[in-house]
Every structure is written in C-alpha cells, then in structure tokens.
Protein backbone atom coordinates (compact mmCIF):
# COMPACT_ATOMS: atom_id res chain seq x y z
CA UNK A 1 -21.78 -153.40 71.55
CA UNK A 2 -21.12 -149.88 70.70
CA UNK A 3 -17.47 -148.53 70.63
CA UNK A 4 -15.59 -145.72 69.63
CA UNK A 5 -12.41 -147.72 68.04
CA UNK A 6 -11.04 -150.98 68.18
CA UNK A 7 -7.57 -151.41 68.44
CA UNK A 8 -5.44 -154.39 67.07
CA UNK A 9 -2.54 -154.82 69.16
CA UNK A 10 -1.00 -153.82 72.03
CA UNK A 11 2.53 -153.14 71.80
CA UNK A 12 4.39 -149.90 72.40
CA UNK A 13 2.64 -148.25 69.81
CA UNK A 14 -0.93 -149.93 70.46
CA UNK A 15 -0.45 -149.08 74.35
CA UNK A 16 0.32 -145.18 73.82
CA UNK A 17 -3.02 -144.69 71.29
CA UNK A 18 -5.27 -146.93 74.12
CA UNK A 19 -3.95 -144.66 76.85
CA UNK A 20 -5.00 -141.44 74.14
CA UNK A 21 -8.55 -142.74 74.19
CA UNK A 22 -8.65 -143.34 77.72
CA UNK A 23 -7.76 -139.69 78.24
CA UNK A 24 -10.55 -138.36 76.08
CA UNK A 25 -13.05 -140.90 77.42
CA UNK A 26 -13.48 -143.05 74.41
CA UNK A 27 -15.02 -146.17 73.73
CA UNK A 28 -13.06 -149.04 72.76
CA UNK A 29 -12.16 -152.35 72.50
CA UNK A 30 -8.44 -154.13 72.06
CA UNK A 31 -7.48 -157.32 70.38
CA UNK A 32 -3.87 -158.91 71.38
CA UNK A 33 -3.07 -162.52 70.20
CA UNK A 34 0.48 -162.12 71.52
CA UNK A 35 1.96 -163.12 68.17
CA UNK A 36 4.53 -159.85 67.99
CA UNK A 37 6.82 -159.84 71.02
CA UNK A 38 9.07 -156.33 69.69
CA UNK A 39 7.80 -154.44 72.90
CA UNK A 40 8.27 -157.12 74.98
CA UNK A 41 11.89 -158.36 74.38
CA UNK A 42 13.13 -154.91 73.12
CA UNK A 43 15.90 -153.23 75.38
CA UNK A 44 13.96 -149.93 75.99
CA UNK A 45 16.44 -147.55 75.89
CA UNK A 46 15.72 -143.86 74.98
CA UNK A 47 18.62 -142.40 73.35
CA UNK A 48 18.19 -138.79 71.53
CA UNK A 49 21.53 -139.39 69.73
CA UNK A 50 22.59 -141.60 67.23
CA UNK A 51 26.03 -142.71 68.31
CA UNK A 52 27.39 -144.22 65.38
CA UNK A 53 27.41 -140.90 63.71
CA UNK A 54 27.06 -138.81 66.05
CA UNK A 55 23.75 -137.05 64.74
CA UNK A 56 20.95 -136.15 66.29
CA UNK A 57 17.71 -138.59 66.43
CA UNK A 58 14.54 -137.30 64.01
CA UNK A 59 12.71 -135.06 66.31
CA UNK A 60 14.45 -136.00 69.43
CA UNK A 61 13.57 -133.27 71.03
CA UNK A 62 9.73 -133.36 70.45
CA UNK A 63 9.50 -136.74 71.39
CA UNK A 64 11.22 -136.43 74.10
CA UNK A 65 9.24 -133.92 75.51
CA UNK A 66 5.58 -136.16 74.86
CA UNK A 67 7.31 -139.37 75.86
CA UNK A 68 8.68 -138.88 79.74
CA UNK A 69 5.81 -136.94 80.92
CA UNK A 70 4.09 -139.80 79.32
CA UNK A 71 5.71 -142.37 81.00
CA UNK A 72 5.67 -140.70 84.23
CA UNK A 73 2.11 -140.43 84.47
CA UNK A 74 1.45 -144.36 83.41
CA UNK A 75 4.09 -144.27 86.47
CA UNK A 76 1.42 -142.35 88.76
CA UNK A 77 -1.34 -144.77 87.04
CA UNK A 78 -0.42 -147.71 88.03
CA UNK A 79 1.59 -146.56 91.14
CA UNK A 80 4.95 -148.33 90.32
CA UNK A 81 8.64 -147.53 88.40
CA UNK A 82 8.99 -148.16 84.64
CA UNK A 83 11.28 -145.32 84.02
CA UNK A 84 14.93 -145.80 84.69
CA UNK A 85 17.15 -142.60 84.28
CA UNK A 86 21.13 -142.50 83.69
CA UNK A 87 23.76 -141.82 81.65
CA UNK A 88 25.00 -143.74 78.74
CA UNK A 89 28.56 -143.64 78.22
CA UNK A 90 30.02 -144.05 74.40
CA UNK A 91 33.46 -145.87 74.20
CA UNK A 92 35.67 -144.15 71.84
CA UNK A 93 37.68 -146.32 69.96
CA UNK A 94 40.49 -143.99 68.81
CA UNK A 95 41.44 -140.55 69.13
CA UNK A 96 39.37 -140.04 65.86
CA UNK A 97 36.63 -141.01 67.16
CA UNK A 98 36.73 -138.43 70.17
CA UNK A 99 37.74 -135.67 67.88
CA UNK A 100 34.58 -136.73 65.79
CA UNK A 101 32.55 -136.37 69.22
CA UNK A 102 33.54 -132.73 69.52
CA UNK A 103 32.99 -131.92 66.14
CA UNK A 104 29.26 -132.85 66.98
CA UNK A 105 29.12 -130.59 69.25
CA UNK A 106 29.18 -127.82 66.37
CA UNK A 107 25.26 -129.06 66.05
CA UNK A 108 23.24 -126.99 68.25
CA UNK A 109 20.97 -129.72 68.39
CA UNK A 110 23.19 -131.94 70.32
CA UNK A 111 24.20 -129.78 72.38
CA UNK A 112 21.70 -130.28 75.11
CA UNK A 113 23.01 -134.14 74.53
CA UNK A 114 26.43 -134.30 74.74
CA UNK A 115 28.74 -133.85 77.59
CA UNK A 116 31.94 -131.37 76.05
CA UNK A 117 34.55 -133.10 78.48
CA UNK A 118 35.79 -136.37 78.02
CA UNK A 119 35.13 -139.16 81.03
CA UNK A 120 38.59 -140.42 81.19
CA UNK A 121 37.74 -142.35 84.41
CA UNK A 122 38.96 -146.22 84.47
CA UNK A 123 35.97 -148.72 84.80
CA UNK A 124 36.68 -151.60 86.50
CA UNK A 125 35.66 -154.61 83.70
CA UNK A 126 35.44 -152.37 80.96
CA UNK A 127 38.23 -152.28 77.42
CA UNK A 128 37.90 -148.34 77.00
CA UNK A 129 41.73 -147.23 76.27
CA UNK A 130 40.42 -143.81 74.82
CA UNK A 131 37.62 -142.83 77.93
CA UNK A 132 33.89 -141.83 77.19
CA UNK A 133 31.99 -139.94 75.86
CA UNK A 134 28.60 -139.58 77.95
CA UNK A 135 25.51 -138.81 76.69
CA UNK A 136 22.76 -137.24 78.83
CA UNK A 137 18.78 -137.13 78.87
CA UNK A 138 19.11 -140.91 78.76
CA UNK A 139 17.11 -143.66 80.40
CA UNK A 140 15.26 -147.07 79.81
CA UNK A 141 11.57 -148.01 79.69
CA UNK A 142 10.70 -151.53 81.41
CA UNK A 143 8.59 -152.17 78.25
CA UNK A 144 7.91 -155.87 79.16
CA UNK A 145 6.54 -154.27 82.92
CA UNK A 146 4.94 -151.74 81.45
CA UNK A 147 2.82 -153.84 78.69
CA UNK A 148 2.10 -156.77 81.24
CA UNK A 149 0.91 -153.97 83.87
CA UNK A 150 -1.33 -151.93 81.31
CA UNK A 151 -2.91 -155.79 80.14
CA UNK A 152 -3.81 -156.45 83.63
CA UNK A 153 -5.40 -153.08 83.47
CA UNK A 154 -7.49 -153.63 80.24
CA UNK A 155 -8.62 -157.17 81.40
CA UNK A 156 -9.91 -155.99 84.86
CA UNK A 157 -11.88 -153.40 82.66
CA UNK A 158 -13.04 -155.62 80.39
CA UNK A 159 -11.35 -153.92 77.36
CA UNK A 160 -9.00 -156.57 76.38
CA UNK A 161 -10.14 -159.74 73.98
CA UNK A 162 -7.11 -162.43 73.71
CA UNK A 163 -7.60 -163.79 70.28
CA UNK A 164 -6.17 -163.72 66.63
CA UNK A 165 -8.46 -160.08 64.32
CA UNK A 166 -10.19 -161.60 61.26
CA UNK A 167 -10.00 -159.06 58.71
CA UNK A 168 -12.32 -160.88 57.02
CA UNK A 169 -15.09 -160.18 59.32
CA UNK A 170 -15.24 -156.12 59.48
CA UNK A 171 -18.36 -155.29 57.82
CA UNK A 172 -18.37 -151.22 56.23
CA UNK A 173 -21.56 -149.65 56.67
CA UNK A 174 -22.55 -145.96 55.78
CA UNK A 175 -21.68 -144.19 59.33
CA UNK A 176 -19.62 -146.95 61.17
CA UNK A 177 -18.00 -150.30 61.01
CA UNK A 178 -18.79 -153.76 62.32
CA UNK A 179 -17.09 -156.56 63.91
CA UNK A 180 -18.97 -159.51 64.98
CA UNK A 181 -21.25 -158.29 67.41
CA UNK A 182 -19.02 -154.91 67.89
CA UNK A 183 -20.30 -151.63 66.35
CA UNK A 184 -17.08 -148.99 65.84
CA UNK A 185 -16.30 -145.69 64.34
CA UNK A 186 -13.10 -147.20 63.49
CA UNK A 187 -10.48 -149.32 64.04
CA UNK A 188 -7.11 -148.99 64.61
CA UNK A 189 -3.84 -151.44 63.78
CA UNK A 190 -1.18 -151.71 65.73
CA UNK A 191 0.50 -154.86 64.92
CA UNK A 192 4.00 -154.42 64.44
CA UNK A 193 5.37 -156.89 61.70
CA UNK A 194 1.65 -158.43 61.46
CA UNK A 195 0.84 -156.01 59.26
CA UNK A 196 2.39 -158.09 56.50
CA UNK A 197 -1.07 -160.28 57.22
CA UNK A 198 -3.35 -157.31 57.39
CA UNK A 199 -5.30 -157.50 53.78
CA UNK A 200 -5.49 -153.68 53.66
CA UNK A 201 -2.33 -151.82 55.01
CA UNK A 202 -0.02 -154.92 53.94
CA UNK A 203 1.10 -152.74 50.35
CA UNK A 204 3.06 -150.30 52.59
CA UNK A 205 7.01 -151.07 52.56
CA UNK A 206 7.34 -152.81 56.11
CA UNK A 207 10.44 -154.82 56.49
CA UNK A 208 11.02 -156.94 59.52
CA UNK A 209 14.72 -156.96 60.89
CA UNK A 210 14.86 -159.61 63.68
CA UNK A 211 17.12 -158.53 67.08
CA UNK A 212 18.58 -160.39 69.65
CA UNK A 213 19.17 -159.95 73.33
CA UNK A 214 20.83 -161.66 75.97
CA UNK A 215 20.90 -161.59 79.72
CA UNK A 216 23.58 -161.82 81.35
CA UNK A 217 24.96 -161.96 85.36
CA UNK A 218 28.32 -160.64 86.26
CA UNK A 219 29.05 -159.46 89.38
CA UNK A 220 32.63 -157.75 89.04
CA UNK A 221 31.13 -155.23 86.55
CA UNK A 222 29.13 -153.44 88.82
CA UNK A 223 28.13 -150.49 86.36
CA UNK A 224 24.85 -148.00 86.80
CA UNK A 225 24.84 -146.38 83.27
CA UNK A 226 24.27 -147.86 80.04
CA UNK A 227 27.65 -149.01 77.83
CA UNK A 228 27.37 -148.21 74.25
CA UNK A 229 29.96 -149.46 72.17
CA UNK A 230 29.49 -152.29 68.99
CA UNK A 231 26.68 -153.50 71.49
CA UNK A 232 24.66 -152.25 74.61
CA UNK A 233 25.50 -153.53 77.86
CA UNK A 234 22.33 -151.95 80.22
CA UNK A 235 22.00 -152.67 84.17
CA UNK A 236 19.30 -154.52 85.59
CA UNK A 237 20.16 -154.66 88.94
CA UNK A 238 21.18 -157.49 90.64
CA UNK A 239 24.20 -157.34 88.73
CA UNK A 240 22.29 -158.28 86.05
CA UNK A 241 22.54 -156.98 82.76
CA UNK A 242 20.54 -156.93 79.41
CA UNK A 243 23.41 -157.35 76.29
CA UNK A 244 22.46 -156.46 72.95
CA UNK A 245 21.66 -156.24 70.13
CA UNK A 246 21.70 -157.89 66.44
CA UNK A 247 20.25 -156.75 63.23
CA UNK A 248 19.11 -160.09 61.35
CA UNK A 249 17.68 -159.42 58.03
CA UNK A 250 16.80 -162.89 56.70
CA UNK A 251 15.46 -164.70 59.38
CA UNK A 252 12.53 -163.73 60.14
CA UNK A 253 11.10 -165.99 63.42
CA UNK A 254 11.14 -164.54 66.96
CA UNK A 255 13.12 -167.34 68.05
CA UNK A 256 16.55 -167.26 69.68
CA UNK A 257 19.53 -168.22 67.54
CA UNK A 258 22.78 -169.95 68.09
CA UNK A 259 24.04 -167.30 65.57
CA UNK A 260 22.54 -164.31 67.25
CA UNK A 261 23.84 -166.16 70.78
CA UNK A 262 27.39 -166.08 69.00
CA UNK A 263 27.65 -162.91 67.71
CA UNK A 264 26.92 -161.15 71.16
CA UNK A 265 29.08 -163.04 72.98
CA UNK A 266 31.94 -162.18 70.68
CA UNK A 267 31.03 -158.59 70.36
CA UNK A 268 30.47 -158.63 74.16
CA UNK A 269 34.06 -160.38 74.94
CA UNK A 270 35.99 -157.18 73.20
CA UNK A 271 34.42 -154.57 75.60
CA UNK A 272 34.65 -156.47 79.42
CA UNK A 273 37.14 -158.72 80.73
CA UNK A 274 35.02 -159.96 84.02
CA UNK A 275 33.29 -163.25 84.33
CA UNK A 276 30.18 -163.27 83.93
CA UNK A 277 27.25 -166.09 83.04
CA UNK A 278 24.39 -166.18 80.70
CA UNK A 279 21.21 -166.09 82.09
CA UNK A 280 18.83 -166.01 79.26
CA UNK A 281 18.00 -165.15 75.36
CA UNK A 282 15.24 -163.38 73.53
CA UNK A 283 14.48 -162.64 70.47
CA UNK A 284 12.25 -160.10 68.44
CA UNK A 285 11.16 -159.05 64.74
CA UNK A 286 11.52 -154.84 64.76
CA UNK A 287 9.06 -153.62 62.52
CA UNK A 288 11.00 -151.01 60.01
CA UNK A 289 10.23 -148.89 57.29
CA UNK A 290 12.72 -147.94 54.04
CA UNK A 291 13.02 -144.06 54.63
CA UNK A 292 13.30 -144.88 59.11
CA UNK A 293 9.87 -142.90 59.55
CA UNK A 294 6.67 -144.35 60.76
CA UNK A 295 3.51 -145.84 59.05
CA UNK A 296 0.88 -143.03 60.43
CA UNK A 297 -2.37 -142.53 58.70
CA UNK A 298 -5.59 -144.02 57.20
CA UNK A 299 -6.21 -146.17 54.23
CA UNK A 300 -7.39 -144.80 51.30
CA UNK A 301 -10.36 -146.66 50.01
CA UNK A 302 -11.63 -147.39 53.62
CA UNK A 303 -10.80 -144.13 55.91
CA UNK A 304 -12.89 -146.12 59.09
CA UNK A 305 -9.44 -148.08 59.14
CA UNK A 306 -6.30 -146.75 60.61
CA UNK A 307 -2.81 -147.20 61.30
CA UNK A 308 0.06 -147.04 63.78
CA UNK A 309 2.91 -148.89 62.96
CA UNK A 310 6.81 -148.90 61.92
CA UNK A 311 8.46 -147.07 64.80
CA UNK A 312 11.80 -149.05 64.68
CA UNK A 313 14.50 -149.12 67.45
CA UNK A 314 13.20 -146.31 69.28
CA UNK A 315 9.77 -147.02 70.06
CA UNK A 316 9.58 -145.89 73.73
CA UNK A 317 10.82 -142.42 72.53
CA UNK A 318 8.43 -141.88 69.50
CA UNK A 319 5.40 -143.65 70.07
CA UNK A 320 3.51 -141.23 72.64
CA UNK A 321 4.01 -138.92 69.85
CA UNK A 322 2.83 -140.73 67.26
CA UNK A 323 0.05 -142.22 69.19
CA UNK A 324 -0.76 -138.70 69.98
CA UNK A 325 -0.66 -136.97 66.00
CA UNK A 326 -3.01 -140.05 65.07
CA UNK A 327 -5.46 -139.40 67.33
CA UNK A 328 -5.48 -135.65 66.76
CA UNK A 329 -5.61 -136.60 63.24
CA UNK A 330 -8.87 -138.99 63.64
CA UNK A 331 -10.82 -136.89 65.94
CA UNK A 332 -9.77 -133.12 65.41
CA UNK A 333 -8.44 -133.14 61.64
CA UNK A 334 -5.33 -131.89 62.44
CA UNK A 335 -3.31 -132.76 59.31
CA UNK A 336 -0.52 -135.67 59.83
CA UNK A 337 3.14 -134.54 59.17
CA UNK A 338 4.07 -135.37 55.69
CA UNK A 339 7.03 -137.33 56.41
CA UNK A 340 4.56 -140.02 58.36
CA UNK A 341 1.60 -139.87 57.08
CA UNK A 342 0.67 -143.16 54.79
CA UNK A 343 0.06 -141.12 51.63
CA UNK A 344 3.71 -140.74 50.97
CA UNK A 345 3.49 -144.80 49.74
CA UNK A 346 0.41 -143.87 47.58
C-alpha cells in the first residue's frame, strides 16, 4: 500500500494534522491503540487568558483565529455541535485581586479579553463575596465527541488501524519509508505522553503531569458559564457539571485517585454551597514540555519521521495551529517558528 504519511495517534493533536491531509487530498494511514486518554478526559475549555496572572495566553490570538473556524467546519463535517460558546466568570478573592484585574487591562492584548466592569451580580450556589470578573471569547470543545465522531469517520474510510506502532518495524529506504506492507513518505507521531516509548523522539524533555476530573450533578446551581476560581466548575447540561482539575506530578497512571477525588471535592466545597452528587471520575496524563511550548518538527538523523506533540492544557486552542505549521513545514518548507520547532532540544 502506498501512502502519503502515517500518523501515530489520534488525539487532539493527531486529529487536527489528519483533518490537514484530508484537506490537501493526501494519502494516509492512522494508528490508535487507545493507550493516551488526554483528549478524551480533558475539560476542553478554550481560554485566551491565563487567570492566575492575569496574562495573556502565547499567541492567543493566532490560535484563536485557526482553531474556531476549525472547529466549526468539523461542525459542518460531521453535521452536529462540538463547540460550546460562553462566558467564564473569574471569582475575585479580595479587593486585590480585582484591582489586579484592571491593572491587566493596561495590556492591549487583553483587552479584547477582559470585560472593564465588574459582575457584581449574586449567583445563587456560588461563595463570590468580591463579584466577577468575566472573560470573553470563551467556550468548550466536546473533545471526547469530537474524537469518537472523527474515529467513526476514519474506520468507515478505512483509514484507521486499532493496534499498538512497532518502531521497530519502519524500514528507511532512499525516497520513502516502510511499514509492514505500507509504503510512506513519512510518518507522523502524535502520541501524547507515549512518546516517552518512541525510540527516536523519546530524548526531547516531555514530562507527564497527570489531571483529574470529576462529574458532578447539582441541580440548585443552575449556571450557563464556566466558574473559574482554585478549580473549574463547566456546565454540561442537565445540571450536570464537569469539576476540575489537579496537577499530579508523580503519579503517572491514567487512573482515578482517591487523592485526586479528595482534593476536588475540598477545593470544590469552598466555592458552592448547593447539594450536589458525584456522578463520575476520570483521569488523564497531560503531555508537557519545560519552557510550556510544543514539540513541532522532524528528527534529525531520520527527517521521513515527524512530530506533533506537547501542547499542554490548551490543546483545543493550539493544536489546529500547530497541526497546520507542521504540515506547511513538511510539504511547502515553510520554516517552523523557533520557539517550537524540535531543534531548540538539539
């Protein structure tokens, strides 16, 4: 079989470069063993501000700009919803912290962001003795939906093998690559923390950083934007809501935790004071990288083989664009920024 690429993974970041070679009519083949569940249990949320401090995401802007119109055509696609708009309101914790939300203001690139009054309106359910700030150009991706739907997609084309890649097996040849009985230009990896597996990207600094989520049901809160405050609280409808989400640097399984269970529900019991009932638990390994920028780029000794990977907490937002500078890279030679491209490890 002849192919353009073959691509290892199907994630986020694995989904967006597919959908790039399905655009420019490429050949190709993808391999998913479903052994990284990031995209699957992650919350979704795009968020062009970093709330803690109040600074401005890298390149929100740009990515924001690749990754709706993105999303709304997989929308059009597949004729369904995975895009849910609204506004996510940050609870300020002191009058410091609201004075430190108008002193971001001073950046013009949160400007576009940031609402300049303060929501001083009483949720039902919520602890918020200091009001809001709300934060606009917000939204969540239905990654797990989306994923599933674009699977179902692959399979009924045929593009879609279910099984563990052998490194071991790609043969190099002069003009392409093989792979059992698969002839490729090249291949693509997209594996999320697997990469600590893959014999020839696993020197680059990946670090995994497992995250926790819960589900929960409580029907007093009745809330259609996403909370931000020492956790997430994000609607689901139903009067469901996804609750999250830890940072766990030493464990590094994608199962759920008493610990991680813990540790939301205390977090969780500080910002609402309505019943509410636990539905479920999941857990994920985030794939992240030492300076917060993605692994983009092609190995050095073997350039038939390359890579999409690290794109942290805010996949949905970034990897259209990254799935988008790789394949520009591979096919037109448009040069890779420096601050992803691979080489910076070399």
């Amino acid at each position: 079989m002849k192919l353009d690429y073959i691509v290892v993974g199907l994630g986020l970041a694995g989904l967006a470069f597919t959908e790039e070679l399905v655009k420019a009519n490429k050949s190709f083949m993808v391999f998913e063993d479903n052994s990284q569940t990031s995209s699957l249990v992650a919350g979704g949320v795009y968020n062009p501000v970093q709330l803690k401090r109040y600074t401005p995401v890298w390149n929100a802007d740009e990515q924001l700009k690749k990754a709706l119109p993105f999303y709304e055509n997989l929308e059009k696609k597949f004729k369904t919803i995975f895009d849910s708009k609204f506004v996510t309101k940050k609870v300020f914790k002191s009058i410091e912290d609201q004075n430190n939300w108008f002193s971001a203001l001073d950046n013009p690139k949160l400007i576009p962001f940031l609402d300049d009054k303060l929501d001083q309106t009483k949720k039902q359910g919520i602890l918020a003795d200091f009001g809001f700030g709300n934060v606009k150009q917000t939204g969540r991706i239905d990654t797990k939906k989306l994923v599933d739907t674009y699977r179902v997609y692959l399979q009924e084309a045929s593009k879609i093998i279910f099984e563990q890649f052998d490194y071991q097996k790609i043969k190099f040849h002069k003009n392409h690559l093989s792979y059992k009985d698969m002839n490729a230009k090249r291949i693509v990896f997209c594996e999320g923390f697997g990469m600590k597996e893959n014999i020839f990207f696993n020197y680059l600094p990946l670090n995994e950083v497992k995250g926790e989520l819960i589900t929960i049901h409580a029907p007093n809160l009745n809330i259609d934007f996403q909370l931000k405050s020492t956790l997430f609280i994000l609607p689901l409808g139903g009067d469901r809501y996804k609750v999250g989400a830890t940072f766990n640097w030493s464990d590094k399984t994608s199962k759920p935790s008493k610990e991680g269970k813990e540790e939301l529900v205390e977090k969780l019991e500080k910002v609402i004071n309505v019943p509410y009932t636990i539905l479920s638990q999941n857990a994920g390994i985030r794939p992240t990288v030492k300076d917060r920028r993605p692994l983009v780029g092609v190995q050095p000794a073997f350039p038939s083989l390359a890579i999409l990977n690290g794109l942290g907490t805010r996949g949905v937002m970034i990897a259209p664009t990254m799935a988008k500078a790789l394949f520009n890279y591979l096919e037109k030679g448009k040069e890779l920024a420096p601050e992803i491209n691979i080489k910076r490890f070399e």
